[in-house]
N, C-alpha and C. Protein backbone atom coordinates (compact mmCIF):
# COMPACT_ATOMS: atom_id res chain seq x y z
N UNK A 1 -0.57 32.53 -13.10
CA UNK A 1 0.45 32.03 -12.20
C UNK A 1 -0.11 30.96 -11.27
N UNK A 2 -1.66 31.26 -10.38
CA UNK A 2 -1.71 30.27 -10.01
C UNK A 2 -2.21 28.56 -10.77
N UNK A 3 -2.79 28.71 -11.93
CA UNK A 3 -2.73 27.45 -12.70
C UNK A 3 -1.29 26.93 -12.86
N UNK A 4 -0.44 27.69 -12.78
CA UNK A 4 1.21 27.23 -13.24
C UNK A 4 1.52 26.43 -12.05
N UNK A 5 1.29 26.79 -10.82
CA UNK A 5 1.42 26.30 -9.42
C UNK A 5 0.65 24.88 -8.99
N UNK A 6 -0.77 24.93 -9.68
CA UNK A 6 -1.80 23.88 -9.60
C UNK A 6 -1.02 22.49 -10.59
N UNK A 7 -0.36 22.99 -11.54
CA UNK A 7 -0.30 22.04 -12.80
C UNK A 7 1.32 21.66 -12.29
N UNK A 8 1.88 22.30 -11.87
CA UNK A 8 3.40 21.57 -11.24
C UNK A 8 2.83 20.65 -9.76
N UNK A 9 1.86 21.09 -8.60
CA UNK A 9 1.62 20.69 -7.45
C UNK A 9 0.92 19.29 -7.80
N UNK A 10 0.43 19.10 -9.18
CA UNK A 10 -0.44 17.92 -9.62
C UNK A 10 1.00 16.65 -10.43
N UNK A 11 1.72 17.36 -10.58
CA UNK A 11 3.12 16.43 -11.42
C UNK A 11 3.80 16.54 -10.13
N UNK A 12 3.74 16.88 -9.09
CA UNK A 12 4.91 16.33 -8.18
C UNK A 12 3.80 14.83 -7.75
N UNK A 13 2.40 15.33 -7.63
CA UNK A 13 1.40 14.32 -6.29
C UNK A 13 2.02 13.03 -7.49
N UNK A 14 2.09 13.27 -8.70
CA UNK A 14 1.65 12.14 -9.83
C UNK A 14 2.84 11.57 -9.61
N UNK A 15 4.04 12.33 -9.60
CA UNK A 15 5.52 11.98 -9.56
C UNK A 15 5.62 10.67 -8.18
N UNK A 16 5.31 11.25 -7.05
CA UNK A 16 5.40 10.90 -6.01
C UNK A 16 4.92 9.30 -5.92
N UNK A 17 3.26 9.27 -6.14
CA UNK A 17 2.43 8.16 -5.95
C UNK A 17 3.29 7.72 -7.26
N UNK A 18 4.01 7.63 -8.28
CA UNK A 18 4.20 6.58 -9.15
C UNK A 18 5.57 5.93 -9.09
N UNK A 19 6.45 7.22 -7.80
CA UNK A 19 7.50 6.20 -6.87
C UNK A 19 6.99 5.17 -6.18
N UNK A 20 6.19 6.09 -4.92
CA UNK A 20 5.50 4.97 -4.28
C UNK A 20 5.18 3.45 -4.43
N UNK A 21 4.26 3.55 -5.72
CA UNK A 21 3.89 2.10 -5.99
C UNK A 21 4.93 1.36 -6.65
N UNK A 22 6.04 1.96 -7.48
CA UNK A 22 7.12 1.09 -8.13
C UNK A 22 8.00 0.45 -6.78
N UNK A 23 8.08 1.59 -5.76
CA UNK A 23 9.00 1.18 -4.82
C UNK A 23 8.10 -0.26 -4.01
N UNK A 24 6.87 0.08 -3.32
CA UNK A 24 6.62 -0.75 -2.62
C UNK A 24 6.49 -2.37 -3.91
N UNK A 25 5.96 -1.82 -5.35
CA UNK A 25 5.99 -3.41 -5.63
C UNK A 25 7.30 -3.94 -5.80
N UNK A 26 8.30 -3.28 -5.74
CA UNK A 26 9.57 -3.77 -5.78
C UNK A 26 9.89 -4.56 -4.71
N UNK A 27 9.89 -3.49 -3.61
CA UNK A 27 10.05 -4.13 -2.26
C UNK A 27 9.08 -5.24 -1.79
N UNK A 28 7.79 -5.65 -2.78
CA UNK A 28 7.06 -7.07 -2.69
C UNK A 28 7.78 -7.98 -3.03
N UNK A 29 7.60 -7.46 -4.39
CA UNK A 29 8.05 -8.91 -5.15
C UNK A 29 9.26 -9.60 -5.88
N UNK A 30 10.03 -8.70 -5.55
CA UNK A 30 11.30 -9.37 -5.45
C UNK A 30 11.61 -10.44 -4.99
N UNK A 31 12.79 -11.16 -4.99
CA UNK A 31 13.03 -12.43 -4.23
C UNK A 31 13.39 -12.21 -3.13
N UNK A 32 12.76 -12.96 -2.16
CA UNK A 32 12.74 -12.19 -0.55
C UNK A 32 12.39 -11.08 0.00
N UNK A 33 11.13 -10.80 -1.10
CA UNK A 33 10.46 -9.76 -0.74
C UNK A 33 9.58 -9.85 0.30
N UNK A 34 8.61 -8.95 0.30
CA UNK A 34 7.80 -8.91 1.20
C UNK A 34 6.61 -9.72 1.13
N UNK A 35 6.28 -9.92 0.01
CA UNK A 35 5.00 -11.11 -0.33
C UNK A 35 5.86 -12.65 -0.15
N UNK A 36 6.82 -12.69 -0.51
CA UNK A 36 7.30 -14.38 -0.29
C UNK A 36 7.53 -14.65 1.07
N UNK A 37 8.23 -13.75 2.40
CA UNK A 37 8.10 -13.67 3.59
C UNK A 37 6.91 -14.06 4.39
N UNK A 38 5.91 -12.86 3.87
CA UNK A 38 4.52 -13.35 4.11
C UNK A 38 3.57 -14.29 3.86
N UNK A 39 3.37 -14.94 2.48
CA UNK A 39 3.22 -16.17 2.79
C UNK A 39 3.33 -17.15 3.35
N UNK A 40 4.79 -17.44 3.22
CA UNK A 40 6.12 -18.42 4.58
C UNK A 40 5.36 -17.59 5.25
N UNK A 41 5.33 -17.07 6.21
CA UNK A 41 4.76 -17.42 7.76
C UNK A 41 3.29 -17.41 7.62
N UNK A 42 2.22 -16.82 6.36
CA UNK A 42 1.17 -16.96 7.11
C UNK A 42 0.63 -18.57 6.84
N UNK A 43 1.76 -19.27 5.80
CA UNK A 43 1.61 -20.86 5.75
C UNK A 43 1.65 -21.43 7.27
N UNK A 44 3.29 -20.80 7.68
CA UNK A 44 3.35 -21.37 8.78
C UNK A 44 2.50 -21.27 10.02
N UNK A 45 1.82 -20.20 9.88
CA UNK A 45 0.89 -19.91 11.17
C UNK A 45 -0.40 -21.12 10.89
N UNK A 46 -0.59 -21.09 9.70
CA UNK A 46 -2.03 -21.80 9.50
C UNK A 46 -1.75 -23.26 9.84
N UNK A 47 -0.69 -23.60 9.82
CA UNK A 47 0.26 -24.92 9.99
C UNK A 47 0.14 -25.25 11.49
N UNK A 48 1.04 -24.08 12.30
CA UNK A 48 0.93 -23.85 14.14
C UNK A 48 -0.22 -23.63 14.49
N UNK A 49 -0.84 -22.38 13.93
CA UNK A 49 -2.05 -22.16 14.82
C UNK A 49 -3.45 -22.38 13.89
N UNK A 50 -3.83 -23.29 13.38
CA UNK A 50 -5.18 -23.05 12.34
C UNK A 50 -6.15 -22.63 12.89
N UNK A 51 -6.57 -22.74 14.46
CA UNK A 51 -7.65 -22.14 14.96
C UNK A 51 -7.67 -20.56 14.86
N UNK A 52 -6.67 -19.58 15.31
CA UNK A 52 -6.08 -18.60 15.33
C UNK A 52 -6.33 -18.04 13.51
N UNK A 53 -5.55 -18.81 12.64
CA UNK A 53 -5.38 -18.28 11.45
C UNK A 53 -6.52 -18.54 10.46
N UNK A 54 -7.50 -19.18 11.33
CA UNK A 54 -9.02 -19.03 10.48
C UNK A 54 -9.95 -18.17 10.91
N UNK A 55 -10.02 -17.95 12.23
CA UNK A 55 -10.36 -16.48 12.83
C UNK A 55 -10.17 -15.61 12.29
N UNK A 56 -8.59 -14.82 12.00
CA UNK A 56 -8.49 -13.89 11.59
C UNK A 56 -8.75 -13.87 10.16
N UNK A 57 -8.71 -14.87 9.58
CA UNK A 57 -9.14 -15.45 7.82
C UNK A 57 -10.98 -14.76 7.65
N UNK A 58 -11.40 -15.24 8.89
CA UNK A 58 -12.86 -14.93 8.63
C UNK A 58 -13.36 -13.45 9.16
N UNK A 59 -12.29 -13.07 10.25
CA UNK A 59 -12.81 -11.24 10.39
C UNK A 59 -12.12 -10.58 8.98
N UNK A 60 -11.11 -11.16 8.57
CA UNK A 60 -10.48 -9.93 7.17
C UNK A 60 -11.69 -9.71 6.23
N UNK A 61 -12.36 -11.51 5.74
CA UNK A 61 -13.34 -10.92 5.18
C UNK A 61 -14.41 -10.34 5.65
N UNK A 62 -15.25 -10.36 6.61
CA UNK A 62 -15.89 -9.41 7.00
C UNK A 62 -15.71 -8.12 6.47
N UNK A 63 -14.59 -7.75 7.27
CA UNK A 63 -14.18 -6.76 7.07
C UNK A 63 -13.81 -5.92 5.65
N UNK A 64 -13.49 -6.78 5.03
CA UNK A 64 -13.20 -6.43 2.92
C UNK A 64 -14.77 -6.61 2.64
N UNK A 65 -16.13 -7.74 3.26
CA UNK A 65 -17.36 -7.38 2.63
C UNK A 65 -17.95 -5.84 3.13
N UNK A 66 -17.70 -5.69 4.55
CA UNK A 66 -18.23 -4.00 4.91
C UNK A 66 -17.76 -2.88 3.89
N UNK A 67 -16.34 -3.32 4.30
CA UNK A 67 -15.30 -2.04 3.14
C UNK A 67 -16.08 -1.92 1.41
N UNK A 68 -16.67 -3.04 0.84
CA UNK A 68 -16.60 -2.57 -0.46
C UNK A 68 -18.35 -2.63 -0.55
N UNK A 69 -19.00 -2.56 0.73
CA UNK A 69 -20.35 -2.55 0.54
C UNK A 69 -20.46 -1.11 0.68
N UNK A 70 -19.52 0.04 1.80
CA UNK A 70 -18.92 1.52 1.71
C UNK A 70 -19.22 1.48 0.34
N UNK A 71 -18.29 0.92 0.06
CA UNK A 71 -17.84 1.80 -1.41
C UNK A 71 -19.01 2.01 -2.41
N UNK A 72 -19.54 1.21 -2.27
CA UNK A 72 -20.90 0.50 -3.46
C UNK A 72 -21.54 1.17 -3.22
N UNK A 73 -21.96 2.40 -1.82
CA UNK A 73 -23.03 2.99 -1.88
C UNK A 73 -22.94 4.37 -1.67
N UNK A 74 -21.00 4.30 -1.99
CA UNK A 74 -21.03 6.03 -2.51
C UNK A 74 -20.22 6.66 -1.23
N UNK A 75 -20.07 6.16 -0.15
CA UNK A 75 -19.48 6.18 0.95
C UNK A 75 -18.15 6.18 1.27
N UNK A 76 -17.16 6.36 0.02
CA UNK A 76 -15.98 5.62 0.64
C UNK A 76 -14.75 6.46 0.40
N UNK A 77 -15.15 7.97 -0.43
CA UNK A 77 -14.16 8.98 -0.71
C UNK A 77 -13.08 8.96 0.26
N UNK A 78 -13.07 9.12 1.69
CA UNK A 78 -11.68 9.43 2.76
C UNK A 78 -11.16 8.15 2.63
N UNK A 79 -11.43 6.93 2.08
CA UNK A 79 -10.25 6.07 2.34
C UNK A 79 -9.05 6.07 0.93
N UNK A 80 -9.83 6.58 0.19
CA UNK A 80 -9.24 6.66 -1.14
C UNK A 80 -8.02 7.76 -1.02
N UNK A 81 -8.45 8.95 -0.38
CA UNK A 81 -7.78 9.85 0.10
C UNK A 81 -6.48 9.52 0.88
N UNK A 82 -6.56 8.49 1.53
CA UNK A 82 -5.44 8.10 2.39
C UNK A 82 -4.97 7.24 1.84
N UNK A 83 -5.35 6.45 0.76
CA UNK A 83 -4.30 5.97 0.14
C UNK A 83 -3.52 6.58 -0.77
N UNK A 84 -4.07 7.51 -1.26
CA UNK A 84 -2.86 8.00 -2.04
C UNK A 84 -1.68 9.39 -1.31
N UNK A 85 -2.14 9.57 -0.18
CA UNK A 85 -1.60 10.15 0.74
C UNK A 85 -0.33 9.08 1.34
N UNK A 86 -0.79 8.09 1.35
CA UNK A 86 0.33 6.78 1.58
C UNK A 86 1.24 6.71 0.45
N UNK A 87 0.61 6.30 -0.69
CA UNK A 87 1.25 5.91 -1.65
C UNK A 87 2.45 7.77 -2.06
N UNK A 88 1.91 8.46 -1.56
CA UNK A 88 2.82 9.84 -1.57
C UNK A 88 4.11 9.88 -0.23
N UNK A 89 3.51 9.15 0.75
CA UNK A 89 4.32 9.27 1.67
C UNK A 89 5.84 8.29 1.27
N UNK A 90 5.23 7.11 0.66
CA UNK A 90 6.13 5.93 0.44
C UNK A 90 7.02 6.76 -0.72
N UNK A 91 6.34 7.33 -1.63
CA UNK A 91 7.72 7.87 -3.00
C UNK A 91 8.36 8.97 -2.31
N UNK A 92 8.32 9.73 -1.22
CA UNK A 92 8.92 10.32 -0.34
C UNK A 92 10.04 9.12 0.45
N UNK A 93 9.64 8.06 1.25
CA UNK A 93 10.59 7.78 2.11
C UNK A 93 11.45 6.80 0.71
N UNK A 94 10.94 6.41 -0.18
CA UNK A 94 12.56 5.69 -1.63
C UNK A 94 12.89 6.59 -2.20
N UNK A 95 12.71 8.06 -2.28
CA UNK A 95 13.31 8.90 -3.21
C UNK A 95 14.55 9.04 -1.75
N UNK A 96 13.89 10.04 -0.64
CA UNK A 96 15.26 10.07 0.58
C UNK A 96 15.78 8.92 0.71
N UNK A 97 15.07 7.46 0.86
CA UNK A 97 16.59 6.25 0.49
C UNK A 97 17.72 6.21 -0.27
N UNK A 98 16.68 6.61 -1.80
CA UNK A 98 17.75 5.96 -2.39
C UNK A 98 18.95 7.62 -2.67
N UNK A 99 18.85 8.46 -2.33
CA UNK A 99 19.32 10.10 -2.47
C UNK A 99 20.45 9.46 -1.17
N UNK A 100 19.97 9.28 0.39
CA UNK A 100 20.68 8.99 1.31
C UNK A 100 21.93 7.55 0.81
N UNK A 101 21.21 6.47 0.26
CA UNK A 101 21.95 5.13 0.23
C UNK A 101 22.48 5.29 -1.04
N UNK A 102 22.03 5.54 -2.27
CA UNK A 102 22.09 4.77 -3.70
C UNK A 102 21.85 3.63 -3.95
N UNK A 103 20.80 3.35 -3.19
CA UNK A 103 20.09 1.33 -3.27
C UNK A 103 18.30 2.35 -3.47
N UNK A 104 17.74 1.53 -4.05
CA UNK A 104 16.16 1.67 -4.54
C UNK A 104 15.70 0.50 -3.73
């Protein structure tokens, strides 16, 4: 009984994270999604502010070389953890959308 419990609790996590990611790439890349938005402005920022938007251009990478130098040395299990804890949270809030709305 409890393998029966383990093997359904593992098809909901699977169920969940494979809303998740359909929903959020939907909600990217669609037309007027969330990636075409974001570009348009982070064009426009680099446009208004280039001092500003090369700053933060040069801490992201920093920050992505620390993150995957973690990873490289074996260090990086809890972030992995929270992403798919995200990616579970997100097929949670489009399954109650689309149950509440009938829009995905």
């Amino acid at each position: 009984m409890k393998q029966f419990f383990a093997v359904v609790e593992s098809l909901i996590t699977v169920a969940l994270v494979l809303v998740g990611v359909v929903g959020i790439s939907y909600r990217s890349f669609r037309d007027g999604g969330w990636v075409t938005q974001g570009l348009g402005k982070m064009a426009d920022a680099y446009i208004s502010y280039p001092l500003i938007a090369l700053g933060v251009t040069i801490v992201l990478f920093f920050l992505y070389r620390a993150w995957r130098a973690r990873i490289n040395q074996g260090r990086g299990g809890k972030v992995f953890d929270y992403l798919l804890y995200f990616f579970m949270a997100a097929g949670i809030y489009f399954i109650g959308h689309y149950v509440l709305t009938g829009k995905f």
